[in-house]
N, C-alpha and C. Protein backbone atom coordinates (compact mmCIF):
# COMPACT_ATOMS: atom_id res chain seq x y z
N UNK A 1 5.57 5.20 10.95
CA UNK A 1 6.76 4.51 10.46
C UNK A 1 7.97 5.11 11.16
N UNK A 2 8.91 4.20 11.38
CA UNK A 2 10.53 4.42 12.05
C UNK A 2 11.31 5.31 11.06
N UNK A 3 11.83 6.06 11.46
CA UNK A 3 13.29 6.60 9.95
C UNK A 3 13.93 5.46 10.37
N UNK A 4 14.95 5.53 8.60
CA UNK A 4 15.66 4.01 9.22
C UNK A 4 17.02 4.58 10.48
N UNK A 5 16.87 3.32 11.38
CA UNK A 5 17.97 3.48 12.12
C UNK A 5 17.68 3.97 13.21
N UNK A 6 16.01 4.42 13.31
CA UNK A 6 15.74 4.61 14.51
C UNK A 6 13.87 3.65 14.94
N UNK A 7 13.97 4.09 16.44
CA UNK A 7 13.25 3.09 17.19
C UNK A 7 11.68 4.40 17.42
N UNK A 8 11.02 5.19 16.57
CA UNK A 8 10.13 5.71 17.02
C UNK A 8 9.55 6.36 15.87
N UNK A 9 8.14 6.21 16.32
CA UNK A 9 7.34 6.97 15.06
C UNK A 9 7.18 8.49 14.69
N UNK A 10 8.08 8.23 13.73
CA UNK A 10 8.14 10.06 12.93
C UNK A 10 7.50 10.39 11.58
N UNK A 11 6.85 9.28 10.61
CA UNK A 11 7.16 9.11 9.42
C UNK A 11 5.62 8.92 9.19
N UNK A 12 4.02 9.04 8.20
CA UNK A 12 3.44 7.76 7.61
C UNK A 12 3.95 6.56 6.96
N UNK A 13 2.61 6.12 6.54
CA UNK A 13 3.21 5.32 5.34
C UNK A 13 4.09 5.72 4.00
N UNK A 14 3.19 6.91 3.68
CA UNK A 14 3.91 7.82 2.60
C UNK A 14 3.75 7.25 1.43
N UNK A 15 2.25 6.66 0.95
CA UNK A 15 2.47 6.17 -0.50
C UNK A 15 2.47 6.93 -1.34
N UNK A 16 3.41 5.41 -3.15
CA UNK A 16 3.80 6.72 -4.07
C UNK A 16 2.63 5.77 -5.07
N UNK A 17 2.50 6.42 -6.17
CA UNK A 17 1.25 6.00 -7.16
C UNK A 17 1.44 6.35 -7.74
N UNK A 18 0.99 5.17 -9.29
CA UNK A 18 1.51 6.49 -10.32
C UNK A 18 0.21 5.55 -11.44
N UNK A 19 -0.03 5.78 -12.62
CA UNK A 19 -0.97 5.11 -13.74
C UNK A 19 -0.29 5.47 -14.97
N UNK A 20 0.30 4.54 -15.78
CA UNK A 20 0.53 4.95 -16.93
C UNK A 20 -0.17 3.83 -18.21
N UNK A 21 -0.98 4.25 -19.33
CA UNK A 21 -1.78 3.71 -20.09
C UNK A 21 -0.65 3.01 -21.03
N UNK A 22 -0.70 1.88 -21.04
CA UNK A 22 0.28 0.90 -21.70
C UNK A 22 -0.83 0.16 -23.54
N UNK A 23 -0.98 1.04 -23.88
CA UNK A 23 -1.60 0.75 -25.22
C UNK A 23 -2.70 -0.16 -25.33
N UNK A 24 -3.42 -1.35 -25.95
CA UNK A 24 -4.42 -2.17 -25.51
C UNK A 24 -4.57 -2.79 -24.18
N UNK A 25 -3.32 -2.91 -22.95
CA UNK A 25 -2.97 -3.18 -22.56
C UNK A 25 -3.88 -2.74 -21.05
N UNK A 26 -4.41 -3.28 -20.17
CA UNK A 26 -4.51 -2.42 -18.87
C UNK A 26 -3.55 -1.55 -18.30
N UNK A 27 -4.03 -0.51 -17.90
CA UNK A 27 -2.99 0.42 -17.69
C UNK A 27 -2.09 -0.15 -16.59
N UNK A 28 -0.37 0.52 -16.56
CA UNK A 28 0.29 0.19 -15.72
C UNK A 28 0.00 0.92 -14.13
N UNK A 29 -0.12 0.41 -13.28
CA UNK A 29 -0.48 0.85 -12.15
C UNK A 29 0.18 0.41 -10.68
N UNK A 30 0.96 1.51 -10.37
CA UNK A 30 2.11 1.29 -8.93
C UNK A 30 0.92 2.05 -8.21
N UNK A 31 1.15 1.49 -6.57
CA UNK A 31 0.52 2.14 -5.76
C UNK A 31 1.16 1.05 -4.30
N UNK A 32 2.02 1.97 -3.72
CA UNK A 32 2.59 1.05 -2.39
C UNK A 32 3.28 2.27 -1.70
N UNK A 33 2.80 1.74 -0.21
CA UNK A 33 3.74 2.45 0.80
C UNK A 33 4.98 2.18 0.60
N UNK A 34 5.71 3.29 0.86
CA UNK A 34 7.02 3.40 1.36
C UNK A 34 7.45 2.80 2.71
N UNK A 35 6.66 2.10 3.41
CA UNK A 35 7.05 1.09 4.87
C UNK A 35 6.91 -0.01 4.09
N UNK A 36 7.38 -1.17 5.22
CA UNK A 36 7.61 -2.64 4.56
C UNK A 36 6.45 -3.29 4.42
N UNK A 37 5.37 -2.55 4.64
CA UNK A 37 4.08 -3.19 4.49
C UNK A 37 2.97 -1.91 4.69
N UNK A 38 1.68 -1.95 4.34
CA UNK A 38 0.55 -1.46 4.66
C UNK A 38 0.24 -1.54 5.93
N UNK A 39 -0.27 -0.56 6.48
CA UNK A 39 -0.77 -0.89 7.63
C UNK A 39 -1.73 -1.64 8.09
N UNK A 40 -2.41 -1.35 7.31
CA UNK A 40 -3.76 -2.61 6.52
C UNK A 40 -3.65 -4.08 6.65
N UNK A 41 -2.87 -4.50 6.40
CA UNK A 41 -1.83 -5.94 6.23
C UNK A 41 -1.71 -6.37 7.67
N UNK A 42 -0.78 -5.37 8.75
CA UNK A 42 -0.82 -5.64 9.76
C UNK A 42 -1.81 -6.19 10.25
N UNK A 43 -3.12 -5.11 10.12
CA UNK A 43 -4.45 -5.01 10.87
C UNK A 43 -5.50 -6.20 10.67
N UNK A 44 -5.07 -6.79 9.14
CA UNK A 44 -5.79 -8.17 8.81
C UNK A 44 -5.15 -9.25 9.61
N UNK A 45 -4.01 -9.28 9.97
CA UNK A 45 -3.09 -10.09 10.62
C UNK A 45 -3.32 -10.26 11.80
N UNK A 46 -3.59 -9.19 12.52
CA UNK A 46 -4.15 -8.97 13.79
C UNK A 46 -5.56 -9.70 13.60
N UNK A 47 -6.29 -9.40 13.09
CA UNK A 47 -8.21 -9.40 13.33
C UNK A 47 -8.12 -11.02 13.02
N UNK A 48 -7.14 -11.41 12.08
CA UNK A 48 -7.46 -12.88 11.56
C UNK A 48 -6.12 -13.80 12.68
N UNK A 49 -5.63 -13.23 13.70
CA UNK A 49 -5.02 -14.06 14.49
C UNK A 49 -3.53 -15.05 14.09
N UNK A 50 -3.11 -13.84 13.27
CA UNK A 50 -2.02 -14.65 12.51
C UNK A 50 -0.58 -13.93 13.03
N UNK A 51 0.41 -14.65 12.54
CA UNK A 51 1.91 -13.92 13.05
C UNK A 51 1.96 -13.23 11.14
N UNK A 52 3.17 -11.98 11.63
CA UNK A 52 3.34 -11.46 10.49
C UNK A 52 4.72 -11.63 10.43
N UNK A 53 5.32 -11.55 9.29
CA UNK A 53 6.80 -11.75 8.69
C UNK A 53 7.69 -10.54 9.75
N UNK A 54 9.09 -11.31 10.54
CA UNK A 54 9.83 -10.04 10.58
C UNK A 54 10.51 -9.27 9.58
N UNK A 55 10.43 -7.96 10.24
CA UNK A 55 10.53 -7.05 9.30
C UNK A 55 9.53 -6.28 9.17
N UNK A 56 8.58 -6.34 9.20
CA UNK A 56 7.16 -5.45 9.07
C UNK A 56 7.49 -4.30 10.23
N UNK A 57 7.69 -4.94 11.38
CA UNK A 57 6.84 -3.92 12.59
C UNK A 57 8.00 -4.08 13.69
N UNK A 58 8.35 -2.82 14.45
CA UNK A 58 9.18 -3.16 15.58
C UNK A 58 8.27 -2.70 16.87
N UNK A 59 8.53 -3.21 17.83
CA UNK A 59 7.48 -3.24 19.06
C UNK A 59 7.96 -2.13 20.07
N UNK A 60 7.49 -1.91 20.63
CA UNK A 60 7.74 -0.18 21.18
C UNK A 60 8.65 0.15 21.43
N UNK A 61 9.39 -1.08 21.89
CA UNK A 61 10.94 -0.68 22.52
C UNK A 61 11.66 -0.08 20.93
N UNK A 62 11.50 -0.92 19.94
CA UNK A 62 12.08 -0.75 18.32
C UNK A 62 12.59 -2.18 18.44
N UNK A 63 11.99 -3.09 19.04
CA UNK A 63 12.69 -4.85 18.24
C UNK A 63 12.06 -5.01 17.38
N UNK A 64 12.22 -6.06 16.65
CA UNK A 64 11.45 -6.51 16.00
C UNK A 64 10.89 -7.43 16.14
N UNK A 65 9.77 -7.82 15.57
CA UNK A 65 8.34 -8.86 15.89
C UNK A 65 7.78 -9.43 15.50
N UNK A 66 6.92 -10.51 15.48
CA UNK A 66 5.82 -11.13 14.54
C UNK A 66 4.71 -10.80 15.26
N UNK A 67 4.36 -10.44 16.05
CA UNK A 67 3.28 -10.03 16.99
C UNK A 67 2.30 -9.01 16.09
N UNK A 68 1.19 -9.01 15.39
CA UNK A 68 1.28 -8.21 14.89
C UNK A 68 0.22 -6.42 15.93
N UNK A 69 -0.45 -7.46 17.00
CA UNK A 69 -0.69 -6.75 17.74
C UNK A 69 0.39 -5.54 18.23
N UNK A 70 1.76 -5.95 18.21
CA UNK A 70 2.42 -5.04 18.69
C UNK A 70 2.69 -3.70 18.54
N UNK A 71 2.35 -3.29 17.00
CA UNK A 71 2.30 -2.19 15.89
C UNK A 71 0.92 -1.08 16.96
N UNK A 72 0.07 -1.77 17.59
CA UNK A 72 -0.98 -1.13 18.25
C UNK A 72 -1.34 -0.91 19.33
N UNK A 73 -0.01 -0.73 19.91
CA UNK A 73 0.15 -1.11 21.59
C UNK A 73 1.65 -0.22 21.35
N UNK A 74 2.29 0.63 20.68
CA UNK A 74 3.45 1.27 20.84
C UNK A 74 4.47 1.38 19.92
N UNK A 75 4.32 0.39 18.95
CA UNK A 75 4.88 0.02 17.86
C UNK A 75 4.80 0.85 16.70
N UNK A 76 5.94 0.40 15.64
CA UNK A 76 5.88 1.31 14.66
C UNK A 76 6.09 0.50 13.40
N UNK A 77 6.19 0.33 12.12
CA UNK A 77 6.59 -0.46 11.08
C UNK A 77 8.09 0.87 10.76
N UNK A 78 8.25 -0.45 9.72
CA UNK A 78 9.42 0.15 8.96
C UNK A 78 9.54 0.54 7.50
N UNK A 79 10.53 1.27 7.47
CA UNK A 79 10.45 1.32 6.44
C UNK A 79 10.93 0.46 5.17
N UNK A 80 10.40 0.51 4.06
CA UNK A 80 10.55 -0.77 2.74
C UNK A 80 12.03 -0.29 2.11
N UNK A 81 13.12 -1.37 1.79
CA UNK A 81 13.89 -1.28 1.91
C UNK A 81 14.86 -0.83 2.14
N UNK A 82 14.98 -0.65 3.93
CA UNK A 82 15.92 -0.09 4.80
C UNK A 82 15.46 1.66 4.30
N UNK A 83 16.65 2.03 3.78
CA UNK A 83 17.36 3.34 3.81
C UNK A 83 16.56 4.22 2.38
N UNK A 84 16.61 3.23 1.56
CA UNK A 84 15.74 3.91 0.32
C UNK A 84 14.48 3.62 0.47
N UNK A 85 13.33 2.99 1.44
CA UNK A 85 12.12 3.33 1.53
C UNK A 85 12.48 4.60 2.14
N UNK A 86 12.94 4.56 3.25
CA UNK A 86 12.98 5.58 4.49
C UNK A 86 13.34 7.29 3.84
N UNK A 87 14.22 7.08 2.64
CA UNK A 87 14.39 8.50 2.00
C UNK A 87 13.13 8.70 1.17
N UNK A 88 12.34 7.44 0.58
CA UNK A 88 11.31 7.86 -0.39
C UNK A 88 10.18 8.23 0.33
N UNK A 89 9.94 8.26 1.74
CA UNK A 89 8.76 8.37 2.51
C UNK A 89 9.35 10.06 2.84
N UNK A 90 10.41 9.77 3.09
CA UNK A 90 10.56 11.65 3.36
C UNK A 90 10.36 12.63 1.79
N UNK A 91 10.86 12.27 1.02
CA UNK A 91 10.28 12.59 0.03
C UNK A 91 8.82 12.74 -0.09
N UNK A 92 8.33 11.83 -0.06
CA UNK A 92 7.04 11.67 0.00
C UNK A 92 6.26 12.91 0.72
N UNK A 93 6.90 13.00 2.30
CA UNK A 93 6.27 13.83 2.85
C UNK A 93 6.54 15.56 2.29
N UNK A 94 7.63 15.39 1.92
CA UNK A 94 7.73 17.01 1.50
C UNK A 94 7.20 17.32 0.53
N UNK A 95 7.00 16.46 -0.55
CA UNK A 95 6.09 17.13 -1.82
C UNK A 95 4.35 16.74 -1.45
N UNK A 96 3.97 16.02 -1.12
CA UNK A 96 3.05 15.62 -0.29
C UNK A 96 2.08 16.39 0.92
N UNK A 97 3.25 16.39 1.46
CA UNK A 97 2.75 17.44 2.91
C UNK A 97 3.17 18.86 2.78
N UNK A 98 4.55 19.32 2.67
CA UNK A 98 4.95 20.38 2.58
C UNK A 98 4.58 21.20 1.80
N UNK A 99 4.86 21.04 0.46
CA UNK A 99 4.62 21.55 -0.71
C UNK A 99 3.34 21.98 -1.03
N UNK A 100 2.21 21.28 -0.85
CA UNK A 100 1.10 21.11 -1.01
C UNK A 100 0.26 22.15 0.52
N UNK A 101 1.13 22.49 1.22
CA UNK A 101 0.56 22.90 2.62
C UNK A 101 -0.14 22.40 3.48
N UNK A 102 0.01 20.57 3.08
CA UNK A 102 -1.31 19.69 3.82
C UNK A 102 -0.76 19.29 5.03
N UNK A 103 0.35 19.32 5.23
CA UNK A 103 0.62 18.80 6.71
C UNK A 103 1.56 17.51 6.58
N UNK A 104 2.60 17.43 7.61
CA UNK A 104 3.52 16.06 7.55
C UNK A 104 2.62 15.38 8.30
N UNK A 105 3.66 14.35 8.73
CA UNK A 105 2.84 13.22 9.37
C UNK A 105 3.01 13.71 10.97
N UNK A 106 2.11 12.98 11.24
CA UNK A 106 1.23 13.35 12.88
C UNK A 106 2.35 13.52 13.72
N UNK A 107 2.18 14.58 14.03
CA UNK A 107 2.97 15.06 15.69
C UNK A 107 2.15 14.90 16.88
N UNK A 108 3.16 14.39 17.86
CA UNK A 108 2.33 14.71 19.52
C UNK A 108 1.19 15.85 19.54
N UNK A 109 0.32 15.75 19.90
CA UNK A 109 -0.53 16.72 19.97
C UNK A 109 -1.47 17.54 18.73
N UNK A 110 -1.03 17.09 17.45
CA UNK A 110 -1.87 17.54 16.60
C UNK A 110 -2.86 16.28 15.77
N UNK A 111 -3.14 17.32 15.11
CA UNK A 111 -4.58 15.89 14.48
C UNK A 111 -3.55 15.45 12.82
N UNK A 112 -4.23 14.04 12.37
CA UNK A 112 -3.32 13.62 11.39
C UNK A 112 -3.91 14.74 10.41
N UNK A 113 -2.51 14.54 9.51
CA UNK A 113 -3.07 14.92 8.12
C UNK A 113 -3.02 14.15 7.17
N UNK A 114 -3.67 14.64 5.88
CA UNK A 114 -3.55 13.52 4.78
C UNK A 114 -3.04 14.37 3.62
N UNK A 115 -1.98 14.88 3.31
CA UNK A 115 -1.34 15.93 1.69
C UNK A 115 -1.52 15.07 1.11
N UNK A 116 -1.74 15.49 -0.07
CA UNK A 116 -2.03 14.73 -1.13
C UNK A 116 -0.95 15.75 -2.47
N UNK A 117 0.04 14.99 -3.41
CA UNK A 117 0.44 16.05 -4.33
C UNK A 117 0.43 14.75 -6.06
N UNK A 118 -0.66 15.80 -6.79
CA UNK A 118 -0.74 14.79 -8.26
C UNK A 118 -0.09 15.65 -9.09
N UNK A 119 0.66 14.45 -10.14
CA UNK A 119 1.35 15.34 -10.96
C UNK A 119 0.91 14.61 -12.89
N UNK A 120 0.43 15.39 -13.01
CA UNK A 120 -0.28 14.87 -14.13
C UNK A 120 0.61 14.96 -15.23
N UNK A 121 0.84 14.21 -16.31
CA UNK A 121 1.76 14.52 -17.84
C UNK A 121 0.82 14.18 -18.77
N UNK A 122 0.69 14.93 -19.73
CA UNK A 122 0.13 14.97 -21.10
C UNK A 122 1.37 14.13 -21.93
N UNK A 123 1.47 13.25 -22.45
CA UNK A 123 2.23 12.38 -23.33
C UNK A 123 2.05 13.08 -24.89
N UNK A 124 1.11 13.85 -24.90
CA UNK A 124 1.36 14.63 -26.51
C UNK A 124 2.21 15.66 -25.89
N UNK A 125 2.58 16.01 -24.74
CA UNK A 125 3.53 17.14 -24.47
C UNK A 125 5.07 17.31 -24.98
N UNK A 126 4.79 15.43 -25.52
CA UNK A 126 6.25 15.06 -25.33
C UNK A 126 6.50 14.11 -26.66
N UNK A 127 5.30 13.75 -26.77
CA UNK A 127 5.49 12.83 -28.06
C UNK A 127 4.05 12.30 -28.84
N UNK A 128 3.76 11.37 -29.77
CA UNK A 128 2.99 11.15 -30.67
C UNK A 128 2.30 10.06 -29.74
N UNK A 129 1.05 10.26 -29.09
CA UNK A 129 0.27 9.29 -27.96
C UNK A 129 0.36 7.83 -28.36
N UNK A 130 0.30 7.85 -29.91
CA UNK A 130 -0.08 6.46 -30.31
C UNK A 130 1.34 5.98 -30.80
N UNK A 131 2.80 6.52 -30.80
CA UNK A 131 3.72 6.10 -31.01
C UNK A 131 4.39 5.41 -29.05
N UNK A 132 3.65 6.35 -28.52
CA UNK A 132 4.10 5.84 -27.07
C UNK A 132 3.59 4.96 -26.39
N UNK A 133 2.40 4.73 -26.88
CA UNK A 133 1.28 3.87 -26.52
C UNK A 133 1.81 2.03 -27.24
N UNK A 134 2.10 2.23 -28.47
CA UNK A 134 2.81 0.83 -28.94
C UNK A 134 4.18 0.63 -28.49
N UNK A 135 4.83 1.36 -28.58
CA UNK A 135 5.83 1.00 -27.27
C UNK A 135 5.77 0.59 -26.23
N UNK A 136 4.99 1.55 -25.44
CA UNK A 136 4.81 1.22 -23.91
C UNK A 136 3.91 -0.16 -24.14
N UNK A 137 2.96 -0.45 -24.64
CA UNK A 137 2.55 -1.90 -24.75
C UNK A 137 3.51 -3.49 -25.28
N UNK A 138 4.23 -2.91 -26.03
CA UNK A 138 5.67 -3.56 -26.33
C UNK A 138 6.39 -3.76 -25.08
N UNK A 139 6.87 -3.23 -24.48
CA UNK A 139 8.05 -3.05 -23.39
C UNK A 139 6.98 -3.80 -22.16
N UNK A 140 5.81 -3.78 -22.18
CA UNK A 140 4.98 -4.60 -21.33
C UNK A 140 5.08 -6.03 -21.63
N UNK A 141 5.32 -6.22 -22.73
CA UNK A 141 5.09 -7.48 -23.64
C UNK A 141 6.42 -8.06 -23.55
N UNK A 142 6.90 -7.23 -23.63
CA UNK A 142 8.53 -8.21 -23.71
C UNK A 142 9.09 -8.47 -21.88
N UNK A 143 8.77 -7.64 -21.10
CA UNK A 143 8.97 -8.01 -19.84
C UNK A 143 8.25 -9.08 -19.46
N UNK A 144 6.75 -9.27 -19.78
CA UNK A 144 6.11 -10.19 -19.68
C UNK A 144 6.40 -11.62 -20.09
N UNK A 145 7.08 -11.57 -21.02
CA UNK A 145 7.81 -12.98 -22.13
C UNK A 145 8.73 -13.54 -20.92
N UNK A 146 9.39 -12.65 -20.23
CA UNK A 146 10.43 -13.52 -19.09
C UNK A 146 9.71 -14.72 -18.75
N UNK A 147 10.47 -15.46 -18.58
CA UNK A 147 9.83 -17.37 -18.15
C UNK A 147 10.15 -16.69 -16.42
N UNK A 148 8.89 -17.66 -15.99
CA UNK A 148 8.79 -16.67 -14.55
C UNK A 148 9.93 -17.94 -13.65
N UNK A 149 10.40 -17.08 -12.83
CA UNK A 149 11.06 -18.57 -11.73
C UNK A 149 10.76 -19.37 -10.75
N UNK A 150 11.48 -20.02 -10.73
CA UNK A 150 10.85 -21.18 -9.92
C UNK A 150 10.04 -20.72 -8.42
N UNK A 151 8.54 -21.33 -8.60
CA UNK A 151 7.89 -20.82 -7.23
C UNK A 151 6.93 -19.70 -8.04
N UNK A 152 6.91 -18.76 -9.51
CA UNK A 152 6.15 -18.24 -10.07
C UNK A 152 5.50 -18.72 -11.06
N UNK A 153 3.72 -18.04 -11.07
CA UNK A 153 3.27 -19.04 -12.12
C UNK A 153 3.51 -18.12 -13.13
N UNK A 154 4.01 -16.44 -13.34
CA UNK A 154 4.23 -15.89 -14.55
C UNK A 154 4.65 -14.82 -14.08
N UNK A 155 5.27 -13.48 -14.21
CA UNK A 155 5.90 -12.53 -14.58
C UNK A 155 4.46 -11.65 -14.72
N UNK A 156 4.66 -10.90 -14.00
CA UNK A 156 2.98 -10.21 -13.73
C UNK A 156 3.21 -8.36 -13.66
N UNK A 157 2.85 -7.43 -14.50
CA UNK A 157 2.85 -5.94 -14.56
C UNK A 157 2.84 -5.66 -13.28
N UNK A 158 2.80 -4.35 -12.37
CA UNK A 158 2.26 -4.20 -11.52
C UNK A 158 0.88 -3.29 -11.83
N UNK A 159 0.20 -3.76 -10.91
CA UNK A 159 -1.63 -3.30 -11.31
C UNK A 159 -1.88 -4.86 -11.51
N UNK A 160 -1.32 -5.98 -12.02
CA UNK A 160 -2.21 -7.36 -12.67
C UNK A 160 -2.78 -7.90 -11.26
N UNK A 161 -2.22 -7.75 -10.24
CA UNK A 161 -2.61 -8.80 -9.12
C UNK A 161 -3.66 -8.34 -8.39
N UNK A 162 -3.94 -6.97 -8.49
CA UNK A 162 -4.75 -5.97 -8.15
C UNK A 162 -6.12 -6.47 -9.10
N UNK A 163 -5.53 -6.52 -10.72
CA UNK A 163 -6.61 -6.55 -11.64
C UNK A 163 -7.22 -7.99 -11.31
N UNK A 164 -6.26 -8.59 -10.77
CA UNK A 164 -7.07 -10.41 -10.80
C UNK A 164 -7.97 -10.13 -9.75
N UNK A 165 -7.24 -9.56 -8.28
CA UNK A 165 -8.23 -9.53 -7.44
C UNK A 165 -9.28 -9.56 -7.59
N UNK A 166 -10.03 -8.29 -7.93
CA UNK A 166 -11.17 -7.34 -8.27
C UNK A 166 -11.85 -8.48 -9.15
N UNK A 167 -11.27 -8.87 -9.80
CA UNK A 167 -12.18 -9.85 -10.98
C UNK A 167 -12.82 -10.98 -10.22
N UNK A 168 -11.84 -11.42 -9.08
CA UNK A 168 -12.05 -12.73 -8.43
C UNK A 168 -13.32 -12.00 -7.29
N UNK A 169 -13.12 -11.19 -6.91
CA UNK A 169 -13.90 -10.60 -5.62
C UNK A 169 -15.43 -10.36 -6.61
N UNK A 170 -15.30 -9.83 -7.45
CA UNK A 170 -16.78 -9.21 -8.44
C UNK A 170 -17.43 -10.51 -8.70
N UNK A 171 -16.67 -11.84 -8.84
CA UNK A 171 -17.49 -13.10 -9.14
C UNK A 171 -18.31 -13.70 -8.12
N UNK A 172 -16.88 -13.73 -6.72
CA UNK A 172 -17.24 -14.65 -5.76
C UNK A 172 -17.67 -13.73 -4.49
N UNK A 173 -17.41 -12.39 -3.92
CA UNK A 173 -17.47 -11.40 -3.15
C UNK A 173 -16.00 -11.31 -2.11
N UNK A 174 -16.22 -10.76 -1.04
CA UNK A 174 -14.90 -9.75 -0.83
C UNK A 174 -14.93 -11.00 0.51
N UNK A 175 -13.94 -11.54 0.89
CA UNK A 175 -13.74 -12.61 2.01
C UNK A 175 -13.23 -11.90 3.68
N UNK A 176 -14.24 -12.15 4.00
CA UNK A 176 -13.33 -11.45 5.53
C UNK A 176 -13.47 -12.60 6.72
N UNK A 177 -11.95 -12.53 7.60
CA UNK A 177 -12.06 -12.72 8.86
C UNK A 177 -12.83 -12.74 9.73
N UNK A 178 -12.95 -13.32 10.90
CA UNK A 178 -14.14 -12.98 11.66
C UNK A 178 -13.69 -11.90 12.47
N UNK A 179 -12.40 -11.57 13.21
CA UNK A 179 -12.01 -10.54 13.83
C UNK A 179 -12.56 -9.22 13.06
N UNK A 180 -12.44 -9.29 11.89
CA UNK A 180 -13.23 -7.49 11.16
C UNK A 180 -14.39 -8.34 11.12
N UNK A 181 -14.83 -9.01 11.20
CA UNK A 181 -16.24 -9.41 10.64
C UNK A 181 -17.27 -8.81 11.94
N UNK A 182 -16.38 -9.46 13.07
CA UNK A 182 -17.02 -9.09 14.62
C UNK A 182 -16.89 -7.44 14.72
N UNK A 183 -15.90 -6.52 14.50
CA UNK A 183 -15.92 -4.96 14.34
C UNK A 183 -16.49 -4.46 13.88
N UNK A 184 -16.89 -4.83 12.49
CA UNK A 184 -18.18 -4.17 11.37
C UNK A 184 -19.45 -4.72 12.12
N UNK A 185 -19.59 -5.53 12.76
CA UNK A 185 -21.13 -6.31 13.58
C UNK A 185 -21.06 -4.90 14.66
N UNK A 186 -19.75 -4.71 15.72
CA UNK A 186 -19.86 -3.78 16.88
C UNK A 186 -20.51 -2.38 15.87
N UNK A 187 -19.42 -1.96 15.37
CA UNK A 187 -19.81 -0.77 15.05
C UNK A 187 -21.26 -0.74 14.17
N UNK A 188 -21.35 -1.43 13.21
CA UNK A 188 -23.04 -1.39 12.83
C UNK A 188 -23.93 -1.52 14.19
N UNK A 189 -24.06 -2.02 15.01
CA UNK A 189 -24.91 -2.10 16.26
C UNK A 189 -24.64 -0.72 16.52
N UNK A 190 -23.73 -0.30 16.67
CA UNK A 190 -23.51 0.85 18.10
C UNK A 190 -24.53 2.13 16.92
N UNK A 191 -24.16 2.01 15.71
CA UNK A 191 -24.99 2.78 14.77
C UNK A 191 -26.44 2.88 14.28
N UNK A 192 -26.79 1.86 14.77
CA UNK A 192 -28.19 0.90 14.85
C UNK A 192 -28.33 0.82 12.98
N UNK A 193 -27.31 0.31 12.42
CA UNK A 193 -27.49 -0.51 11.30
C UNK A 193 -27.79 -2.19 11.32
N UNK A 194 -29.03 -2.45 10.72
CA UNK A 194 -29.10 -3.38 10.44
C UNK A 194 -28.35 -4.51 9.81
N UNK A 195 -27.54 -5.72 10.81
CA UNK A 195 -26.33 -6.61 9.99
C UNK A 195 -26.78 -7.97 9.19
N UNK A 196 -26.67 -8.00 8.02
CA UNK A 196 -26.91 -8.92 7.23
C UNK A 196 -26.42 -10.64 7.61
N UNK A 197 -26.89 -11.60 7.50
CA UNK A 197 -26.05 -12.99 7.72
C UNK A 197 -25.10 -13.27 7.34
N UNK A 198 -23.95 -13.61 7.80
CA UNK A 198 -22.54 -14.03 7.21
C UNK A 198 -22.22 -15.15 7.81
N UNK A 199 -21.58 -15.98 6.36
CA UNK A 199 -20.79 -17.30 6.97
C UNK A 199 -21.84 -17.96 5.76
């Protein structure tokens, strides 16, 4: 990833995550890079032959692009909104990498790292579990009540779109491109794994 305001890769993604148990409720669940996208995202974009939104990715020089090949040929993404992704990814890296002694993000010449820093809270530390628990399921409930706007079919937690996924994938199975479809075929061959029929 770019710092904002500049044209070169200094940064990861730097995701932040967090789970908090919202009473009967599926738990609340954030989990997103600090760049304007996953890298992941790109890479489906690429394999499935598609343009990606500007804004994602600037191309080596630091323009910006829909190319999404370009991110892999010199390119870098950016960071998620401007100036406050770009401070939350440095953040990121110092409690993350620093703190933790795991390493920032990849320099010329060294191998990546991956820091990892969890910060766990006990909710009886602080209060009555089951008084926080009907709240926090309340305050889910009443955000949820918003009438969604035009172009939404509802006002959705974060973790729900994640939770639909998984439900939809466990019924019907996991859908891929043929660009990863053809990579998982190379690399199973080159491994001498046996590849199942697809399509």
């Amino acid at each position: 990833v770019a710092p904002f305001g500049g044209a070169a890769r200094r940064l990861g993604t730097n995701p932040l995550a967090a789970a908090v148990p919202l009473g009967n409720r599926p738990p609340f669940v954030l989990d997103f890079a600090t760049s304007a996208v996953a890298e992941g995202k790109v890479r489906v974009a690429r394999n499935s032959g598609k343009e990606i939104p500007t804004g994602w990715v600037l191309d080596k020089e630091g323009n910006p692009t829909t190319n999404p090949a370009d991110l892999y040929e010199g390119g870098m993404l950016v960071p998620a909104a401007g100036h406050k992704g770009y401070a939350l990814a440095v953040l990121v890296d110092l409690l993350g990498g620093m703190l933790t002694g795991g390493g920032s993000a990849p320099q010329a010449g060294t191998m990546q790292s991956n820091g990892v820093l969890f910060i766990v809270l006990a909710v009886s530390a602080f209060r009555s579990p089951e008084e926080f628990n009907a709240e926090a399921e309340a305050m889910a409930d009443r955000i949820k009540s918003a009438p969604p706007a035009p172009g939404f079919g509802a006002v959705l937690l974060p973790g729900e779109p994640e939770q639909q996924t998984a439900a939809q994938r466990r019924a019907n199975g996991v859908p891929l491109d043929e660009g990863t479809w053809a990579q998982m075929v190379a690399e199973a061959t080159r491994l001498g794994v046996s590849v199942p029929l697809y399509g």
